[in-house]
N, C-alpha and C. Protein backbone atom coordinates (compact mmCIF):
# COMPACT_ATOMS: atom_id res chain seq x y z
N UNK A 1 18.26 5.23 10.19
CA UNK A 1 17.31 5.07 9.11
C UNK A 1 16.95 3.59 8.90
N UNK A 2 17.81 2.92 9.06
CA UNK A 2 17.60 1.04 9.40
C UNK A 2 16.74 1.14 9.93
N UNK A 3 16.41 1.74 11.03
CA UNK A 3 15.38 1.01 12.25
C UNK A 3 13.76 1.79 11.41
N UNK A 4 14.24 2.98 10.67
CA UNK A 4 12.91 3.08 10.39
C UNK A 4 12.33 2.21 8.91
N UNK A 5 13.46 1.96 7.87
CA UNK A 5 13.10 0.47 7.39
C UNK A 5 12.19 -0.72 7.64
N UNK A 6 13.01 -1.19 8.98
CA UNK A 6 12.28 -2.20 9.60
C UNK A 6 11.18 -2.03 10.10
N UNK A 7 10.87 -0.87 10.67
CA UNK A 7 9.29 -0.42 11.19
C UNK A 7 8.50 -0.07 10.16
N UNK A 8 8.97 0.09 8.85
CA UNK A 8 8.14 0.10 7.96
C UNK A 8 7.63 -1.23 7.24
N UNK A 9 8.96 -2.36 7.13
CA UNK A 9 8.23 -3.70 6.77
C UNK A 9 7.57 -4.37 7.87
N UNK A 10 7.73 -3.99 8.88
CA UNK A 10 6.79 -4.33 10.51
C UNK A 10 5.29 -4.44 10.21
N UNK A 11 5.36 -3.05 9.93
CA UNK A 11 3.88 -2.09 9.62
C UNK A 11 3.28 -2.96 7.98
N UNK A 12 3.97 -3.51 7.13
CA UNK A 12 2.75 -3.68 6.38
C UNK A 12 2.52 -5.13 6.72
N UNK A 13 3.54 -5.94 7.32
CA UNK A 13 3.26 -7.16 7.63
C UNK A 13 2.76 -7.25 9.23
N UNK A 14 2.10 -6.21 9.70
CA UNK A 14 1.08 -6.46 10.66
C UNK A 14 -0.09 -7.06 11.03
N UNK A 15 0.08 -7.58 11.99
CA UNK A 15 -1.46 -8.59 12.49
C UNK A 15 -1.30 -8.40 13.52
N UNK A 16 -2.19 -9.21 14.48
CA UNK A 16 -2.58 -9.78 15.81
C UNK A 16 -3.38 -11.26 15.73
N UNK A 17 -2.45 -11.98 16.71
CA UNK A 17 -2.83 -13.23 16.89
C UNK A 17 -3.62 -13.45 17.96
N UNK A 18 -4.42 -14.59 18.13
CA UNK A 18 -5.17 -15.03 19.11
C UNK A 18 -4.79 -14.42 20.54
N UNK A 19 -3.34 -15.04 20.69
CA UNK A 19 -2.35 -14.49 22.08
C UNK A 19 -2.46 -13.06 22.38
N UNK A 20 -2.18 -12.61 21.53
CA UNK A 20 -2.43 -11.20 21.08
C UNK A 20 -4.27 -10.60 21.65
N UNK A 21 -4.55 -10.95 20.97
CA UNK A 21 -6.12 -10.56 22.09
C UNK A 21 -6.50 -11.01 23.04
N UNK A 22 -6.23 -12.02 23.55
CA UNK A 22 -6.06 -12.57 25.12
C UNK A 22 -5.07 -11.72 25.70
N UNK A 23 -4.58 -11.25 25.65
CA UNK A 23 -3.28 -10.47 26.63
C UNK A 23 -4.16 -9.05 26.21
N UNK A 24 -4.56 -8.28 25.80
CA UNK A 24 -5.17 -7.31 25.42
C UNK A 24 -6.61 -7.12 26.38
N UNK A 25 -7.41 -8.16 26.15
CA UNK A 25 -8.73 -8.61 26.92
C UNK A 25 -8.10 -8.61 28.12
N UNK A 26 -6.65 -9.26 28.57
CA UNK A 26 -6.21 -9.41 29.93
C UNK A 26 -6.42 -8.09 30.99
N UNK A 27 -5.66 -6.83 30.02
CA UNK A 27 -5.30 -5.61 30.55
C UNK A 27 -6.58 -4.38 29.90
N UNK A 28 -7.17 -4.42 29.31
CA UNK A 28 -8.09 -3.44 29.16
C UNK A 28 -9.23 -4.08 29.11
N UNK A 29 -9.90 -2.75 29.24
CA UNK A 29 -11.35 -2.88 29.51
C UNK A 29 -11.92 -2.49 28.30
N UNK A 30 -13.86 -2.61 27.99
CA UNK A 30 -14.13 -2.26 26.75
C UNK A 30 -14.27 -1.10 26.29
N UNK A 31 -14.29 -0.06 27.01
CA UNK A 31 -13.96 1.23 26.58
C UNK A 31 -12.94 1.70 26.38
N UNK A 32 -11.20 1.00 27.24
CA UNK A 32 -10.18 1.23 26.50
C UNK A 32 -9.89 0.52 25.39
N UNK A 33 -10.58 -0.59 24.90
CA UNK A 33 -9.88 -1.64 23.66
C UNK A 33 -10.88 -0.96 22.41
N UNK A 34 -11.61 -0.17 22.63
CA UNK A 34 -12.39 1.03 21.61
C UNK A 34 -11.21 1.99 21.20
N UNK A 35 -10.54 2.20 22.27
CA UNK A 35 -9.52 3.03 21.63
C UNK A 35 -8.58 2.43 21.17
N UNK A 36 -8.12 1.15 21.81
CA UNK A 36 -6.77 0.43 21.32
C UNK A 36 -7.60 0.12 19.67
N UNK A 37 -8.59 -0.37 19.30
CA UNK A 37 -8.69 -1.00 17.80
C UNK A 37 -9.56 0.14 17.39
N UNK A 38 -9.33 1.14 17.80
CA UNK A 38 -9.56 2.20 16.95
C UNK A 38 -8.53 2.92 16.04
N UNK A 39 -6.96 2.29 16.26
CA UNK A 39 -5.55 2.57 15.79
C UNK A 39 -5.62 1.55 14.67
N UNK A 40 -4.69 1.89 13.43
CA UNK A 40 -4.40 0.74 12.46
C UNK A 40 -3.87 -0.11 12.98
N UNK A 41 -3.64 -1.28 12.37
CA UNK A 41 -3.60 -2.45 13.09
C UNK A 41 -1.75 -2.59 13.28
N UNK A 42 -1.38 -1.83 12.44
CA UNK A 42 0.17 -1.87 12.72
C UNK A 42 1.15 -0.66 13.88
N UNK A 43 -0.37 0.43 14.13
CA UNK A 43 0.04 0.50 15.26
C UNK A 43 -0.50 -0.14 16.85
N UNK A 44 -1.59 -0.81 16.66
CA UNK A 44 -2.05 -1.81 17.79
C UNK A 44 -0.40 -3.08 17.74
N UNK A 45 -0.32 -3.27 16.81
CA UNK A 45 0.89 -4.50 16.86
C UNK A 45 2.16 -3.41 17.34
N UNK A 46 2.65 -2.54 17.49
CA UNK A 46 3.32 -1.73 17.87
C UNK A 46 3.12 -1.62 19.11
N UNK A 47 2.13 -1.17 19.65
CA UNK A 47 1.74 -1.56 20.91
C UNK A 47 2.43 -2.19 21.94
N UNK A 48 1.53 -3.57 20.68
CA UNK A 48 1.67 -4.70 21.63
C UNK A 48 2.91 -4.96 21.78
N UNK A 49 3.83 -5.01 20.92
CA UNK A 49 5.32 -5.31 21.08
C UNK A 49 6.15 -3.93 22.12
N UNK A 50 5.56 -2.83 22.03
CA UNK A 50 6.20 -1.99 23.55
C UNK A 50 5.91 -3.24 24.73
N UNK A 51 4.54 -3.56 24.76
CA UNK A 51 3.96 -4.08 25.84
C UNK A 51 5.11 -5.36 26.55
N UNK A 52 5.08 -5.89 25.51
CA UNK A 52 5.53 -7.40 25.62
C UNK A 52 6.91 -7.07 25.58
N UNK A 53 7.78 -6.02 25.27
CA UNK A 53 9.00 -5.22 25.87
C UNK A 53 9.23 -5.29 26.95
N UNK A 54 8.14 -4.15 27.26
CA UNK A 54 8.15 -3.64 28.83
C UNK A 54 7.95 -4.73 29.83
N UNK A 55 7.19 -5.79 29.59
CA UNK A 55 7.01 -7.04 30.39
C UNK A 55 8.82 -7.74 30.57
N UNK A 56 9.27 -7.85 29.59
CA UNK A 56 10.76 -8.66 29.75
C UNK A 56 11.72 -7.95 30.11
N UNK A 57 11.48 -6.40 29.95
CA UNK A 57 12.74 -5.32 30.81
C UNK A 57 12.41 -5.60 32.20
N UNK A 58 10.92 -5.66 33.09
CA UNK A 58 10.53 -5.79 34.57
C UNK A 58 10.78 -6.85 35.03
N UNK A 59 10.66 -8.01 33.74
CA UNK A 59 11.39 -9.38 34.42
C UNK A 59 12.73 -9.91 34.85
N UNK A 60 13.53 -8.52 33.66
CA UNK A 60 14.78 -9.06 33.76
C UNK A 60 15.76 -8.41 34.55
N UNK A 61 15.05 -7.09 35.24
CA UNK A 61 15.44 -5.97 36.24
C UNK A 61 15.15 -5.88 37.49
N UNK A 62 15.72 -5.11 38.43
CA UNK A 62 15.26 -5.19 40.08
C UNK A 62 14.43 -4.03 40.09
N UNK A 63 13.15 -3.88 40.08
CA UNK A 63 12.27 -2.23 39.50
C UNK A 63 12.27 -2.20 40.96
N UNK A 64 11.98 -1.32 41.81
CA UNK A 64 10.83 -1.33 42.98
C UNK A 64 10.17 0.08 42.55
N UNK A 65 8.84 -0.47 43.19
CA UNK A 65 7.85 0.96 43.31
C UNK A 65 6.94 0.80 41.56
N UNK A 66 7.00 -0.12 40.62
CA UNK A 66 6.44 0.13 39.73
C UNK A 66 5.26 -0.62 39.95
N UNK A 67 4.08 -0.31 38.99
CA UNK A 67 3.08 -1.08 39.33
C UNK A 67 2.91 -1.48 37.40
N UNK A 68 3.43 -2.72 37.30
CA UNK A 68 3.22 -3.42 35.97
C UNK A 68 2.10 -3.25 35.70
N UNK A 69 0.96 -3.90 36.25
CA UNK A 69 -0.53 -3.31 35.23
C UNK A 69 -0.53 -1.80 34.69
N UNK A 70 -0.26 -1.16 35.68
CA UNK A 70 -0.54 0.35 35.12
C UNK A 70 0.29 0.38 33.92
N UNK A 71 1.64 0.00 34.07
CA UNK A 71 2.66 -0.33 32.92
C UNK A 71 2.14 -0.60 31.61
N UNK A 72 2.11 -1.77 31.89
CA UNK A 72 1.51 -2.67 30.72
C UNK A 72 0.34 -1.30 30.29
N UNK A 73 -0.80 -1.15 30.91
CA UNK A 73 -1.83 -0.71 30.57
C UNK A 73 -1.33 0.25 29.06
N UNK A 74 -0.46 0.95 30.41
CA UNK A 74 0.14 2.46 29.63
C UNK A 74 0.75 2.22 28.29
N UNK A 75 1.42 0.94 27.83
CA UNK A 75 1.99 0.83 26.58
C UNK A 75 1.45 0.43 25.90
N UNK A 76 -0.03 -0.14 26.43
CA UNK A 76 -1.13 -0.22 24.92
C UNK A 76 -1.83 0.47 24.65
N UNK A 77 -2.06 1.12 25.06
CA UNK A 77 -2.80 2.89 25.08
C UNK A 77 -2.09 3.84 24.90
N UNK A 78 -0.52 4.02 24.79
CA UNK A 78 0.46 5.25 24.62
C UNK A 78 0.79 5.70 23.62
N UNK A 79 -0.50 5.12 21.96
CA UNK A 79 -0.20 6.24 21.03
C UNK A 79 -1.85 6.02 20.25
N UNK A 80 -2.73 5.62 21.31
CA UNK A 80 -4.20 6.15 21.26
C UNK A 80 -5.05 7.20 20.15
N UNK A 81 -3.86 8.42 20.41
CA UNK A 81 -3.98 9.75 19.83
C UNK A 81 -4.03 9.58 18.32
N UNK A 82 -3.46 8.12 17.88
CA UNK A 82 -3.25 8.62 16.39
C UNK A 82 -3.88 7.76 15.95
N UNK A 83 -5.11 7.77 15.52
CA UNK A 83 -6.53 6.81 15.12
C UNK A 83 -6.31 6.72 13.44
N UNK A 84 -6.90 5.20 13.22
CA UNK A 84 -7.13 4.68 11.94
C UNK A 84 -7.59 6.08 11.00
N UNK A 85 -8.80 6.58 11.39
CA UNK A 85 -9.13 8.04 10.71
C UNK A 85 -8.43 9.23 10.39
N UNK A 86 -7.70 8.86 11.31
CA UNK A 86 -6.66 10.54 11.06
C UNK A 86 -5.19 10.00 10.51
N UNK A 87 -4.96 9.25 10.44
CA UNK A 87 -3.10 9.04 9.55
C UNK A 87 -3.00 7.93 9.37
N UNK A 88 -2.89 7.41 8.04
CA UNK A 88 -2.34 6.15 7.28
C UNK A 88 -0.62 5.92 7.28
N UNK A 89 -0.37 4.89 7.02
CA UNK A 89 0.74 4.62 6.41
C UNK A 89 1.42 5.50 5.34
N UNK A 90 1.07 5.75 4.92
CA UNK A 90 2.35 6.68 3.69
C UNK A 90 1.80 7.94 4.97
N UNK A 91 1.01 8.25 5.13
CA UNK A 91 1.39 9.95 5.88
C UNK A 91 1.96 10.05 7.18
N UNK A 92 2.50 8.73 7.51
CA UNK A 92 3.33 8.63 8.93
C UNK A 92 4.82 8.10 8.39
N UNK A 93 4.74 7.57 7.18
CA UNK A 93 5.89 7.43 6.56
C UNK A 93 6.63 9.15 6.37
N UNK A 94 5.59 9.75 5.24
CA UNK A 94 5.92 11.13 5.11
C UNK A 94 6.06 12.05 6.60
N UNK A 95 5.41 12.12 7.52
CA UNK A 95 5.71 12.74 8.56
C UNK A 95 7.23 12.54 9.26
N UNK A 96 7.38 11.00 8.84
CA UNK A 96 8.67 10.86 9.71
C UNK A 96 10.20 11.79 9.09
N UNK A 97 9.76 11.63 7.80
CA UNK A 97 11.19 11.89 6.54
C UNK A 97 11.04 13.35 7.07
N UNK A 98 9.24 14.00 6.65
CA UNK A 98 9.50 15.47 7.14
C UNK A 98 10.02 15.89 8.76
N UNK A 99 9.46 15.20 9.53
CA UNK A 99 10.55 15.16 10.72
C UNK A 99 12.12 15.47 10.68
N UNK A 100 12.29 14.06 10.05
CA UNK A 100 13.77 13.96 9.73
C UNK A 100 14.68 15.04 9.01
N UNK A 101 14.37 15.34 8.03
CA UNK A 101 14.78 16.66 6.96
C UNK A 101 14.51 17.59 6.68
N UNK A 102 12.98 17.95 7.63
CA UNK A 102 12.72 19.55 7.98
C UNK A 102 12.26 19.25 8.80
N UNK A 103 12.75 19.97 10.11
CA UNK A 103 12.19 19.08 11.56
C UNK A 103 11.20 20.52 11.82
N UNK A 104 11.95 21.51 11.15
CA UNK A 104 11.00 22.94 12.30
C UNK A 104 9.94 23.10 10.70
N UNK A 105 10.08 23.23 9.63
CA UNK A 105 9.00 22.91 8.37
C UNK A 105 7.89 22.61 8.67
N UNK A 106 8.27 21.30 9.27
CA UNK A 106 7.21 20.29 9.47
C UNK A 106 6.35 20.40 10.37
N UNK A 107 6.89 20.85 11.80
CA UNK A 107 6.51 21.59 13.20
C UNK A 107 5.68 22.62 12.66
N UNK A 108 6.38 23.56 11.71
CA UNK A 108 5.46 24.50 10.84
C UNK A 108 3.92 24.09 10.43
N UNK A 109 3.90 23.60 9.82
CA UNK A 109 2.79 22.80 8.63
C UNK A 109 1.82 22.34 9.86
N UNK A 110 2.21 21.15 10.50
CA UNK A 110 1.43 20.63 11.81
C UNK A 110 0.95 21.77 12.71
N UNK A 111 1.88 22.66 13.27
CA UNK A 111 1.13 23.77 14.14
C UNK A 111 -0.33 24.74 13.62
N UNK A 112 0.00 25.00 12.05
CA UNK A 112 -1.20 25.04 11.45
C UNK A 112 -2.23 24.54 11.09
N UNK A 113 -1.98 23.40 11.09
CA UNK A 113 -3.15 22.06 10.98
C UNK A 113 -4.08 21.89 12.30
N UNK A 114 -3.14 22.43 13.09
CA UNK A 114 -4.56 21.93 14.03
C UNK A 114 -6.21 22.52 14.76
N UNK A 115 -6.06 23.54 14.08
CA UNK A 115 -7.66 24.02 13.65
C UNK A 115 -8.41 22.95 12.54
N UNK A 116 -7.56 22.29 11.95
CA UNK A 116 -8.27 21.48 11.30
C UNK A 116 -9.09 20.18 11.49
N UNK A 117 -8.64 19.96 13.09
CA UNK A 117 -9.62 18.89 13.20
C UNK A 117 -10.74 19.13 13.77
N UNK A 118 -11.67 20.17 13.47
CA UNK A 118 -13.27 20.55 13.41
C UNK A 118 -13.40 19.93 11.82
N UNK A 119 -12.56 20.03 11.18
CA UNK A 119 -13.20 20.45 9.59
C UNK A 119 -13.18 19.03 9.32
N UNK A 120 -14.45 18.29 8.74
CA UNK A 120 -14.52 16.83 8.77
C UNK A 120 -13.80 16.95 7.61
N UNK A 121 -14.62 17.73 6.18
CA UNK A 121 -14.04 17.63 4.55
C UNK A 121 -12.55 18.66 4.52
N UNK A 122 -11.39 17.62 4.24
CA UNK A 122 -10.26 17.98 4.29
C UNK A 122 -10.05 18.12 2.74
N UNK A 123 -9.24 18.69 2.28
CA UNK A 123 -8.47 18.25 0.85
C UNK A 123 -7.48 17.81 1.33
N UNK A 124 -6.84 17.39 0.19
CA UNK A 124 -5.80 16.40 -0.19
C UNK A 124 -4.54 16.83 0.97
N UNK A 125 -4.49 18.07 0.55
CA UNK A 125 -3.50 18.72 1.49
C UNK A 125 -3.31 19.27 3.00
N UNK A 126 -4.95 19.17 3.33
CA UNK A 126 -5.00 19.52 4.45
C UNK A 126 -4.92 18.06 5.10
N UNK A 127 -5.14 17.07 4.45
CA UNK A 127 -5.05 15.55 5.16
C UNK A 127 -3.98 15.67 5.73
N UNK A 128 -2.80 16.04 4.76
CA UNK A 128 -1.67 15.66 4.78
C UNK A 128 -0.88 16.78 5.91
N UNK A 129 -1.05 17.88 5.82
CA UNK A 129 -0.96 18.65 7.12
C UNK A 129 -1.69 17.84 8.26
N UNK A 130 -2.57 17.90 8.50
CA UNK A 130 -3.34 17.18 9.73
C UNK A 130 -2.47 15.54 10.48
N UNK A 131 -2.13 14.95 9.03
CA UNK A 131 -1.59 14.23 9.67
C UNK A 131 -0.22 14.11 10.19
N UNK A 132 0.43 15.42 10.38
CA UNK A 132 1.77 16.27 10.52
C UNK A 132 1.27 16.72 12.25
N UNK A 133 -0.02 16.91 12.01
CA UNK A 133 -0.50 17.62 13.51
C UNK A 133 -0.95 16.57 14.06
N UNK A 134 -1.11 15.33 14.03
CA UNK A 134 -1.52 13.63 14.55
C UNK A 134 -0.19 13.39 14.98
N UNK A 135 0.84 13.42 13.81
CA UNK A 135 2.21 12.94 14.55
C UNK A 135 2.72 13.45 15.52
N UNK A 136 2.76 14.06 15.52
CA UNK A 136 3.52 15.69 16.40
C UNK A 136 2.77 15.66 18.10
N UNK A 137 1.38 15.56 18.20
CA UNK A 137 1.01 15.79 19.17
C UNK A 137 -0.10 14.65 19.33
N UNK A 138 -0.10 13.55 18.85
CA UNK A 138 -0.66 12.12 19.34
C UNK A 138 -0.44 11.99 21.07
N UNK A 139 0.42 11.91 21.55
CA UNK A 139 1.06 12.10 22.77
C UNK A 139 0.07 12.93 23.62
N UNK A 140 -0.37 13.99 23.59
CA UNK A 140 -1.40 15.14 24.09
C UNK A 140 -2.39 14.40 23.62
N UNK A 141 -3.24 14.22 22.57
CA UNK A 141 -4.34 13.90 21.91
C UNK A 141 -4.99 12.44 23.03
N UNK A 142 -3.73 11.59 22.93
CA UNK A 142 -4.03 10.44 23.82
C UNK A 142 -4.49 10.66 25.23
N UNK A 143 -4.18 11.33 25.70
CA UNK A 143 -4.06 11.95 27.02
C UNK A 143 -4.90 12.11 27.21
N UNK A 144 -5.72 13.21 26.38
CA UNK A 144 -6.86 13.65 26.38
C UNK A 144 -7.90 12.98 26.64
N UNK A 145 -8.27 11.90 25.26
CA UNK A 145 -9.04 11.03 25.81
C UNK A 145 -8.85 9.81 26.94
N UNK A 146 -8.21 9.95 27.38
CA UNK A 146 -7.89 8.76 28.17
C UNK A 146 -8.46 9.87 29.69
N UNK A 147 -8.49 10.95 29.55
CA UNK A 147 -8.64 11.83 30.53
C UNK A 147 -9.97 12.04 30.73
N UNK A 148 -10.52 11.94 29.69
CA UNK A 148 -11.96 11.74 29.33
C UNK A 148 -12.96 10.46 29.99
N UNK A 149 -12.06 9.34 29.50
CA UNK A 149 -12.63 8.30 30.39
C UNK A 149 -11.96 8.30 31.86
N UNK A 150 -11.41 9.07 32.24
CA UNK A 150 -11.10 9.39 33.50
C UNK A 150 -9.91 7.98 33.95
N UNK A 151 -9.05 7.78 32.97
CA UNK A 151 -7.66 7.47 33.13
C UNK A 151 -6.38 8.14 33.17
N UNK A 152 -6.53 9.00 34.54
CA UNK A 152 -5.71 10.24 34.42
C UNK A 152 -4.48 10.17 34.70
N UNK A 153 -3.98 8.40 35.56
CA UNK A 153 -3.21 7.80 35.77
C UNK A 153 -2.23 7.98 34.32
N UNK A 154 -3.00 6.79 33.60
CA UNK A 154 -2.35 6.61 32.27
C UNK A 154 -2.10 8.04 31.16
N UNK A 155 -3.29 8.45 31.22
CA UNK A 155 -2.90 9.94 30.35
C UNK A 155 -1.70 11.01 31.13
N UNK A 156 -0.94 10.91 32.56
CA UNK A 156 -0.30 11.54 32.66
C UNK A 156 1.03 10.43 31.93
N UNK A 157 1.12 9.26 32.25
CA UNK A 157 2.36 8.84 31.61
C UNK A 157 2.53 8.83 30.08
N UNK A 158 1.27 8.66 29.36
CA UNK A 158 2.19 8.67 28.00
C UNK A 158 1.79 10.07 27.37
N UNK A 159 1.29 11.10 28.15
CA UNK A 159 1.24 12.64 27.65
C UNK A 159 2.78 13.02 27.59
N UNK A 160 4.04 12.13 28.37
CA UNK A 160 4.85 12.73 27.81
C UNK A 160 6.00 11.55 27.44
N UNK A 161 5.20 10.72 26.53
CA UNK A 161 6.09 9.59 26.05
C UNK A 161 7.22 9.74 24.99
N UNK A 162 7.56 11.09 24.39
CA UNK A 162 8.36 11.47 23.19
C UNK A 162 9.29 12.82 23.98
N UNK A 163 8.74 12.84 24.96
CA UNK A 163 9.22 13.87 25.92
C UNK A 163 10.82 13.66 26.30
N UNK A 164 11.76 13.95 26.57
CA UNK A 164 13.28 13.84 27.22
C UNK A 164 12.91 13.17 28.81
N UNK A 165 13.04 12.10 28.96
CA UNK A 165 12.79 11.27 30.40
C UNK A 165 13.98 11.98 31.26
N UNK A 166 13.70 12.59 32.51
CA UNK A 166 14.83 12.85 33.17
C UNK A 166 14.90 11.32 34.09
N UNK A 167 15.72 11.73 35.04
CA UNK A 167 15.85 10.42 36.50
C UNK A 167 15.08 10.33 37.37
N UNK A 168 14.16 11.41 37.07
CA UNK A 168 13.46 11.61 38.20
C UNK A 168 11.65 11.65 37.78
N UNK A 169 11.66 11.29 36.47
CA UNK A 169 10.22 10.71 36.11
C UNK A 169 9.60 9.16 36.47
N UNK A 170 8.69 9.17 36.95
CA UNK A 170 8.25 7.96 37.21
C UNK A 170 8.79 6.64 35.91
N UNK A 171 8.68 5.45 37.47
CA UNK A 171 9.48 4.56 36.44
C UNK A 171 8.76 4.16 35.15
N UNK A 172 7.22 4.29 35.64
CA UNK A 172 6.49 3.60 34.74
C UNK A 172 6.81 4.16 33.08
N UNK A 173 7.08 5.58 33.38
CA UNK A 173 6.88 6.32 32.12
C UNK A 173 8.61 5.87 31.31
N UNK A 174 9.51 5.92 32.26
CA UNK A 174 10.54 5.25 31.84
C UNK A 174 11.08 4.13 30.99
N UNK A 175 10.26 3.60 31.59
CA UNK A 175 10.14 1.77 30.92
C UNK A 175 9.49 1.76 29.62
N UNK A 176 8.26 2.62 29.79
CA UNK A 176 7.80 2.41 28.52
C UNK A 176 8.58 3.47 27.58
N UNK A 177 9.09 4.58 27.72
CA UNK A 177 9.95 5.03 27.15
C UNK A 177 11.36 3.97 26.48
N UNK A 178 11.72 3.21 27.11
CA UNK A 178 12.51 2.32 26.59
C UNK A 178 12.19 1.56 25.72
N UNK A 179 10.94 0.62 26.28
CA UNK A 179 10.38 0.40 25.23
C UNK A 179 10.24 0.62 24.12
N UNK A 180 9.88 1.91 24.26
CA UNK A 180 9.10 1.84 22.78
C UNK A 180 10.13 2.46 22.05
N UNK A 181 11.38 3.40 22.46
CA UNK A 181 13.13 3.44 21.95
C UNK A 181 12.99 2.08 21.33
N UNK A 182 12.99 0.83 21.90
CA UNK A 182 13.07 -0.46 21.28
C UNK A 182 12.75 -1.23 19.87
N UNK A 183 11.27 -0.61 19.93
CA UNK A 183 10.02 -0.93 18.85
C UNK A 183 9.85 -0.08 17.52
């Protein structure tokens, strides 16, 4: 519960610095950085800190067979799915606790929510379901579009970034799995 503390004072004291969009501009293009700053800005800084993870685990390890750009790519784009529009801060706060203390509830609530993203006018409550069905399956959602712009590379690695990594999943998806364990 510490670590989710700290990711919560992370998140309101979020930015991006200059460095920060130069390394961003480095690795995407302008149709993926539509999606990267289409995320609140504390999960773009989330991101970026998988990113800049995953860069010092490859430096400080003997990898073979990985290809770091794709890497990198993949950990700034690997939670895409969950856009400024669809889940704020308190409803990713609340998603997590409902996670935490009703894990199948919550699975509940979200599995029903997701007919809801046709319906632009939500109430109060259906926000709040919806954004139960953002948490839950961001992971797929990302994929999707990234599949869309025909990054099928990247949408297969972080379609299963919350997934159980066996030994035998690519490293790329690995690393950033650590990663973002990290962040």
């Amino acid at each position: 519960m510490i670590k989710r503390i700290r990711q919560f004072w992370r998140a309101i004291k979020a930015k991006l610095t200059v460095e920060d969009k130069v390394f961003i501009d480095k690795y995407l293009n302008d149709e993926e950085q539509k999606l990267f700053f289409a995320m609140r800005v504390y999960d773009q800084r989330h991101v970026l800190n998988v990113a800049y993870t995953a860069q010092r685990i490859i430096e400080q390890n003997q990898y073979e067979n990985i290809d770091c750009i794709l890497l990198i790519r993949a950990c700034l784009l690997h939670d895409v799915g969950r856009t400024a529009k669809d889940i704020c801060l308190m409803d990713k706060v609340t998603s997590v606790l409902l996670g935490k203390f009703l894990p199948q509830k919550s699975k509940q609530w979200a599995n029903r929510a997701e007919k809801l993203k046709l319906n632009k006018e939500k109430s109060f409550w259906q926000k709040r379901r919806y954004a139960l069905y953002i948490y839950y399956n961001h992971a797929q959602l990302g994929a999707e579009k990234l599949n869309e712009l025909g990054l099928n590379d990247i949408a297969e690695i972080i379609r299963y970034h919350h997934e159980k990594v066996d030994c035998k999943a690519c490293g790329e998806l690995q690393i950033l799995c650590l990663a973002d364990s990290l962040n």
